[in-house]
Protein backbone atom coordinates (compact mmCIF):
# COMPACT_ATOMS: atom_id res chain seq x y z
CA UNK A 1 0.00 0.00 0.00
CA UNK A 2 2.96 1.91 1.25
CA UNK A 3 4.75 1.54 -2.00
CA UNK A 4 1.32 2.25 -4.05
CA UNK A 5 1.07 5.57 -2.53
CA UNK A 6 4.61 6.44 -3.57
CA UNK A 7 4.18 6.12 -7.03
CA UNK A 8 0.55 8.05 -6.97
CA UNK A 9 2.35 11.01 -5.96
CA UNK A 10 5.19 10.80 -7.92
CA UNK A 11 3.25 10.46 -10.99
CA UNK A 12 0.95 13.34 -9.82
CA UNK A 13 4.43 15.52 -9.44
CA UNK A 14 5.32 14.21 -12.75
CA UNK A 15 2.56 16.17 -14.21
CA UNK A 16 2.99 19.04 -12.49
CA UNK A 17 6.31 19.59 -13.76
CA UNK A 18 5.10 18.46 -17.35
CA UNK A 19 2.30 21.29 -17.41
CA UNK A 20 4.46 23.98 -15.80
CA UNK A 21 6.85 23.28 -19.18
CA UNK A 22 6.18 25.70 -22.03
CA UNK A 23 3.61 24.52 -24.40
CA UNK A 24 4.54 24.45 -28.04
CA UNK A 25 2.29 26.64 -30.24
CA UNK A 26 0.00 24.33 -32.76
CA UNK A 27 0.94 24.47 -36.23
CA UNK A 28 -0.60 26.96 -38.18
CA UNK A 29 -2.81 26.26 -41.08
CA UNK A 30 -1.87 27.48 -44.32
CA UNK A 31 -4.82 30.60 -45.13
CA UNK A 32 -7.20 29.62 -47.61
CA UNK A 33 -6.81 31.49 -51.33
CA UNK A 34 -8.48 34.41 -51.64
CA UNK A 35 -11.74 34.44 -53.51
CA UNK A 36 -11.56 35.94 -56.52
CA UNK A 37 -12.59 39.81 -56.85
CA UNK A 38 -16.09 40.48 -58.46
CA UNK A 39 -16.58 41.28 -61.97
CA UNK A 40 -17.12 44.74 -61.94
CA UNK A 41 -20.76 46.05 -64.17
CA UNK A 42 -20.13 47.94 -67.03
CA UNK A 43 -19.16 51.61 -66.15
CA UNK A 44 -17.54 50.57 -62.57
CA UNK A 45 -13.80 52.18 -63.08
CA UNK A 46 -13.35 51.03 -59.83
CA UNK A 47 -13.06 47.34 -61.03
CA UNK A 48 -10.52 47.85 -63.33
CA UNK A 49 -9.08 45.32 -65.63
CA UNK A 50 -9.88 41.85 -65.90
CA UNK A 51 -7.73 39.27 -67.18
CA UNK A 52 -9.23 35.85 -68.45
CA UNK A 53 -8.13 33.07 -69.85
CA UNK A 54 -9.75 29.72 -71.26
CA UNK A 55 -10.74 28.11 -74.38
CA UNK A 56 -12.49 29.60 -77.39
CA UNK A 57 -16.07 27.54 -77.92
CA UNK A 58 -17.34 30.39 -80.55
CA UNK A 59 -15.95 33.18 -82.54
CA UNK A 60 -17.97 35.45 -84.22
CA UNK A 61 -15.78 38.11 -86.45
CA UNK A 62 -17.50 41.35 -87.34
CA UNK A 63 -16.02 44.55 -89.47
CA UNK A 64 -13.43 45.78 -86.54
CA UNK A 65 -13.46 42.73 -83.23
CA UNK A 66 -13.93 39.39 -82.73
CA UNK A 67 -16.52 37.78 -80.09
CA UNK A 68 -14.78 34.78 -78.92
CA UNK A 69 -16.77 32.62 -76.31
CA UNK A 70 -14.05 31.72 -73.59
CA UNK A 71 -14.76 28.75 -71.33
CA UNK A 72 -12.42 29.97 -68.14
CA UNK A 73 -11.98 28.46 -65.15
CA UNK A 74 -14.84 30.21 -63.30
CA UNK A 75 -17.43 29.77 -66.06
CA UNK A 76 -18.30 30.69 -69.80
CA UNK A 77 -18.47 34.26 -70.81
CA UNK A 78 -18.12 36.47 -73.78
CA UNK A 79 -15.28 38.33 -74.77
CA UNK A 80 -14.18 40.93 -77.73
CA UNK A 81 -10.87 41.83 -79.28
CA UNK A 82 -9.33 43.37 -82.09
CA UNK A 83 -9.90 40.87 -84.49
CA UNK A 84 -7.15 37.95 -84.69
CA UNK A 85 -7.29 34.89 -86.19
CA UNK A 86 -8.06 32.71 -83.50
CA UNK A 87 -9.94 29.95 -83.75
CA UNK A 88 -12.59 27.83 -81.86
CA UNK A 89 -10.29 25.17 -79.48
CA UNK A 90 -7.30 27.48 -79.06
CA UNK A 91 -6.54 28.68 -75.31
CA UNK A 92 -6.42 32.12 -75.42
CA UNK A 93 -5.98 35.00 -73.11
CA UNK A 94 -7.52 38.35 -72.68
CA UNK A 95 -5.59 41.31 -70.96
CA UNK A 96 -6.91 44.59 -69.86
CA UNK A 97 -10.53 43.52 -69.88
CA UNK A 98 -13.54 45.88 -69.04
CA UNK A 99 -16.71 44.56 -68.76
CA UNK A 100 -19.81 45.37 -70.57
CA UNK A 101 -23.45 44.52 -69.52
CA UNK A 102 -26.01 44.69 -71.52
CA UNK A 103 -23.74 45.58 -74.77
CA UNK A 104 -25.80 45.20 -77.90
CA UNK A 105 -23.89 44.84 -80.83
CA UNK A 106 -25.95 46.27 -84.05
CA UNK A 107 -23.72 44.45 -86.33
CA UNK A 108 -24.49 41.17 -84.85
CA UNK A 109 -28.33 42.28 -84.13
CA UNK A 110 -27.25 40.61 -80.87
CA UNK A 111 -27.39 41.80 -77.12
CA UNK A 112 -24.74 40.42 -74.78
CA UNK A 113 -25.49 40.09 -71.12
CA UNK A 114 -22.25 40.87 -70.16
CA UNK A 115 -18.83 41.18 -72.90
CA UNK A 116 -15.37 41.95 -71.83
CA UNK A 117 -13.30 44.32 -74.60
CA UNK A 118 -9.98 43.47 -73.80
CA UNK A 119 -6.67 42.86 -76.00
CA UNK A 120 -5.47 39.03 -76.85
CA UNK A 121 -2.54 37.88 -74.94
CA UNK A 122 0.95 36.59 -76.88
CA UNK A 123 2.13 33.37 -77.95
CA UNK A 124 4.04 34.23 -74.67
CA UNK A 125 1.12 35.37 -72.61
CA UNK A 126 2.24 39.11 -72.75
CA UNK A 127 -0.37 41.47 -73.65
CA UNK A 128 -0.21 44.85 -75.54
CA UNK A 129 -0.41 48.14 -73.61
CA UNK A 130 -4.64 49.16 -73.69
CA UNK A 131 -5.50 50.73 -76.87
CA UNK A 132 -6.00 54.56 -77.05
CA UNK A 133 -9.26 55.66 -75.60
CA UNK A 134 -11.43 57.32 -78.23
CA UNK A 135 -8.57 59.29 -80.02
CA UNK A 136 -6.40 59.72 -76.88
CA UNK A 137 -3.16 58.85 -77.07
CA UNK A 138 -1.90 55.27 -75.62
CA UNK A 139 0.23 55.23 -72.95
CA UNK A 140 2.73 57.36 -72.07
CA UNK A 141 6.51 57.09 -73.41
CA UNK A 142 8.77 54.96 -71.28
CA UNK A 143 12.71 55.50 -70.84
CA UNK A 144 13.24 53.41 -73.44
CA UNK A 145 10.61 55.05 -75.55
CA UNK A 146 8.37 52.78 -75.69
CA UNK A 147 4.97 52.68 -74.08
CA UNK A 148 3.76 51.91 -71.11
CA UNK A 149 0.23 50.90 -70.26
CA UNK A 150 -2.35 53.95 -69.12
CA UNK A 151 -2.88 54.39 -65.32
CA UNK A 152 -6.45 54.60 -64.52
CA UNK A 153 -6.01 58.61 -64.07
CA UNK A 154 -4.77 58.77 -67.81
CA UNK A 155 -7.46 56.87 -68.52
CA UNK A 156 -10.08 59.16 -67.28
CA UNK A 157 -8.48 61.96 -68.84
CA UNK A 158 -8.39 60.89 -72.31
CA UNK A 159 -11.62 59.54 -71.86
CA UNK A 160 -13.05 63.23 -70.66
CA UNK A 161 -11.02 64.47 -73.58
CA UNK A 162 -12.58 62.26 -76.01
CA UNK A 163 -15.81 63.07 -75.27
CA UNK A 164 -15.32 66.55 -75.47
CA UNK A 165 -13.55 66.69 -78.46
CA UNK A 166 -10.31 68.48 -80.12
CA UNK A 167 -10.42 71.75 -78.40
CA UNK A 168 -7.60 72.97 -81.83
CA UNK A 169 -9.78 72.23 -84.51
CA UNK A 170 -12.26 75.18 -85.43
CA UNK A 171 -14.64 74.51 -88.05
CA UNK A 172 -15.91 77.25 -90.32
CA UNK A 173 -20.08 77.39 -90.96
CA UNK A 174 -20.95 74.30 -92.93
CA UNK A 175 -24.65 74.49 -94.71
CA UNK A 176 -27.34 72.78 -92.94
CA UNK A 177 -28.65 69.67 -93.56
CA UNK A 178 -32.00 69.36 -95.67
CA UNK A 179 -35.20 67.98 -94.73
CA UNK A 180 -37.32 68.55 -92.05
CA UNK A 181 -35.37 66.71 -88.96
CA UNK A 182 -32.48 68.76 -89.91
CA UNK A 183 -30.63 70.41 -87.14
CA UNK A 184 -27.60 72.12 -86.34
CA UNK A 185 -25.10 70.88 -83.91
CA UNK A 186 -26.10 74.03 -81.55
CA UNK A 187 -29.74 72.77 -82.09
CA UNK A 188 -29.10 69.38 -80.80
CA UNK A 189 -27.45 70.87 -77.79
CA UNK A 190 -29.95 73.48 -77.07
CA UNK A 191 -33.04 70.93 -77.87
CA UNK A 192 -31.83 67.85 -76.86
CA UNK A 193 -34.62 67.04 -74.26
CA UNK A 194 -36.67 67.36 -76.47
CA UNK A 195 -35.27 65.44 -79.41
CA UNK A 196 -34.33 62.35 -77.12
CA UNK A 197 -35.23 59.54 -79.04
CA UNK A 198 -35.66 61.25 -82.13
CA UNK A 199 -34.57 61.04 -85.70
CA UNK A 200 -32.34 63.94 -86.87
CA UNK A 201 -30.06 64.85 -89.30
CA UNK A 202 -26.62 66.67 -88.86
CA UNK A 203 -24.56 68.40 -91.36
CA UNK A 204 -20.51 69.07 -90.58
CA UNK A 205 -17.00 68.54 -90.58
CA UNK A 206 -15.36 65.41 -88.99
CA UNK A 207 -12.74 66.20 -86.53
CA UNK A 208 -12.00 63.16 -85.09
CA UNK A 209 -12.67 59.84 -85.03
CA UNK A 210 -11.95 56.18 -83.07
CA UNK A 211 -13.32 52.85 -83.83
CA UNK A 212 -14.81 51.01 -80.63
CA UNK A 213 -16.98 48.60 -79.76
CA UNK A 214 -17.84 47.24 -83.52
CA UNK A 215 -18.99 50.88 -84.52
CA UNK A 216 -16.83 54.34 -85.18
CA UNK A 217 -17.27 57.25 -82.87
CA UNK A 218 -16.87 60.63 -84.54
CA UNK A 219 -17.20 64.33 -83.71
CA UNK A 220 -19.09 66.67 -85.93
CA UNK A 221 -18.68 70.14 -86.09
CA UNK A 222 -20.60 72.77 -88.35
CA UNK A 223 -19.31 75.82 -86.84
CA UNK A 224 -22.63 76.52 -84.61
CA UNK A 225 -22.86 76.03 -80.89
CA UNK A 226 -19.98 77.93 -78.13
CA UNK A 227 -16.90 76.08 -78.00
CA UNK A 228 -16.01 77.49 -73.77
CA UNK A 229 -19.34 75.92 -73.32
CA UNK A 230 -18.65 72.69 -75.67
CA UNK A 231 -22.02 73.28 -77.25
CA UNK A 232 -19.89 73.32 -80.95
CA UNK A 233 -19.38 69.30 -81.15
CA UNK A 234 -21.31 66.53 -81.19
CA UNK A 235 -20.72 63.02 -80.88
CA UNK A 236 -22.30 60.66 -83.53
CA UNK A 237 -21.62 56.64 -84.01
CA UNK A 238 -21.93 55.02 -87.06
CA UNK A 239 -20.84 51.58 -88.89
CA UNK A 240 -20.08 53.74 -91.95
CA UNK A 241 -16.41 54.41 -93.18
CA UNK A 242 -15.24 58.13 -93.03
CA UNK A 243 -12.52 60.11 -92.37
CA UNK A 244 -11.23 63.02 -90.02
CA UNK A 245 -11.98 66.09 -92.93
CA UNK A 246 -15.03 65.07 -94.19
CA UNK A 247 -18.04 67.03 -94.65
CA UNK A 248 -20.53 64.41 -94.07
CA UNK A 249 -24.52 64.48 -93.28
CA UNK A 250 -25.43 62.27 -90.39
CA UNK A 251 -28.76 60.95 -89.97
CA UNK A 252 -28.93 59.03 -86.67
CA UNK A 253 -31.25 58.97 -83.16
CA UNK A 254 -30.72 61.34 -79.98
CA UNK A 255 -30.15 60.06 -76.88
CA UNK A 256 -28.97 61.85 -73.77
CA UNK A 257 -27.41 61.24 -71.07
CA UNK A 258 -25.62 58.43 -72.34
CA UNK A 259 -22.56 56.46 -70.12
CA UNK A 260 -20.71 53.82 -71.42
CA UNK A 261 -18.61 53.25 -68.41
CA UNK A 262 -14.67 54.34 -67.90
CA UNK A 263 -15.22 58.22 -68.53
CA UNK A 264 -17.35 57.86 -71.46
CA UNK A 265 -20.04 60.21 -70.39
CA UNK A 266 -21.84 61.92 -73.43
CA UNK A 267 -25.11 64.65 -72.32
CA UNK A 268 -26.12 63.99 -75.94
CA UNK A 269 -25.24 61.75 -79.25
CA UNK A 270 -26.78 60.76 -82.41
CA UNK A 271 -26.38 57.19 -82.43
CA UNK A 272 -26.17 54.48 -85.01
CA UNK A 273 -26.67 57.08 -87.62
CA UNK A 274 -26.80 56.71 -91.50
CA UNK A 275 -23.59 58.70 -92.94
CA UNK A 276 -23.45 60.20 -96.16
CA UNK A 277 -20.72 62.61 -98.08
């Protein structure tokens, strides 16, 4: 019994001494991956650039892009580039990606739930800095004089300045339009909540102009409207082939109050208009 006792309590010391000892930290878990960021809607700058990558299931080529159907590792979507010769079964990637929802494409009579514009990746995976934005210029030159990919500031800069136009072109007064939807570019301004959803037609110069999105976005001037005010330029898309000179009639629909997303705010346009020298 004696001897029983003896080795209780030494046992019962024994643990004593064991849980007074410093206890080893358990191993840490490696974190869990981070779930992927939301696509951003169309419009959210503060998304930025996607980049996706997957095999093409369906290309569609139209005058300027090609629609390639991407199955990526997070799903299938839709996206557009500059058009390549890809073809359905290649794994492709897309840099510099913006979303779109709700992009309807009038050369494909086709509305997209949501498309990402982006540039195709290398045989090497490297992608080209983002094109210019609407008659901007791209990038700005490296060290080595090359260019280097816009930061979202530049961005939104050329953007604003592609809306507004070429503030060093001045237009002398072009003859208005005929017919009896003819208006001036001061008009169109001045009456534009009233024409919204209208049919007019537009007679003037072509100062500049960008293809985008499977149409060309041009800026008409016809020497009316206040340039401080930016009342002298108006912003017209079309699938028809000018050129920056031309003295062109433009037949088309106002909207207002149109945003495309990334800077591309426009109080009034004449969309998807008919143009003619």
């Amino acid at each position: 019994m004696g001897r029983l006792l003896t080795v209780v309590v030494l046992v019962a010391i024994a643990a004593c001494k064991k849980s007074e000892l410093p206890q080893r930290p358990a191993p840490s878990l490696p974190s869990p991956a981070a779930a992927p960021a939301p696509i951003a809607a169309a419009g959210d700058a503060a998304g930025g650039p996607q980049a996706l990558r997957g095999k093409v299931l369906e290309k569609i080529d139209v005058s300027q892009y090609s629609y390639l159907k991407l199955a990526t590792a997070s799903g299938e979507t839709w996206a557009a580039v500059q058009r390549a010769d890809t073809k359905v079964g290649d794994e492709v990637g897309v840099g510099n990606a913006f979303p779109m929802r709700s992009f309807e494409s009038k050369e494909l009579n086709r509305k997209f739930d949501v498309v990402y514009f982006g540039t195709l990746a290398g045989p090497g995976g490297e992608v080209a800095p983002m094109p210019p934005a609407m008659g901007g210029a791209q990038g700005s030159p490296s060290a080595g004089g090359g260019q280097e990919p816009l930061t979202p500031a530049d961005m939104a800069a050329q953007h604003q300045a592609a809306v507004a136009g070429r503030p060093d072109v001045k237009v002398a007064k072009v003859a208005r339009a005929a017919g009896p939807d003819a208006r001036t570019v001061e008009e169109i301004w001045g009456q534009r909540e009233k024409l919204s959803g209208k049919t007019v037609s537009v007679r003037g110069q072509v100062v500049n102009l960008t293809p985008a999105m499977g149409k060309v976005f041009l800026h008409l001037r016809d020497g009316s409207g206040d340039a401080a005010k930016k009342t002298n330029d108006v912003t017209v898309t079309t699938a028809d082939d000018v050129a920056v000179g031309d003295v062109v009639t433009a037949k088309g629909v106002v909207v207002i109050d149109k945003n495309l997303g990334f800077g591309y705010a426009y109080p009034v346009m004449v969309e998807d208009a008919k143009v003619t020298k």
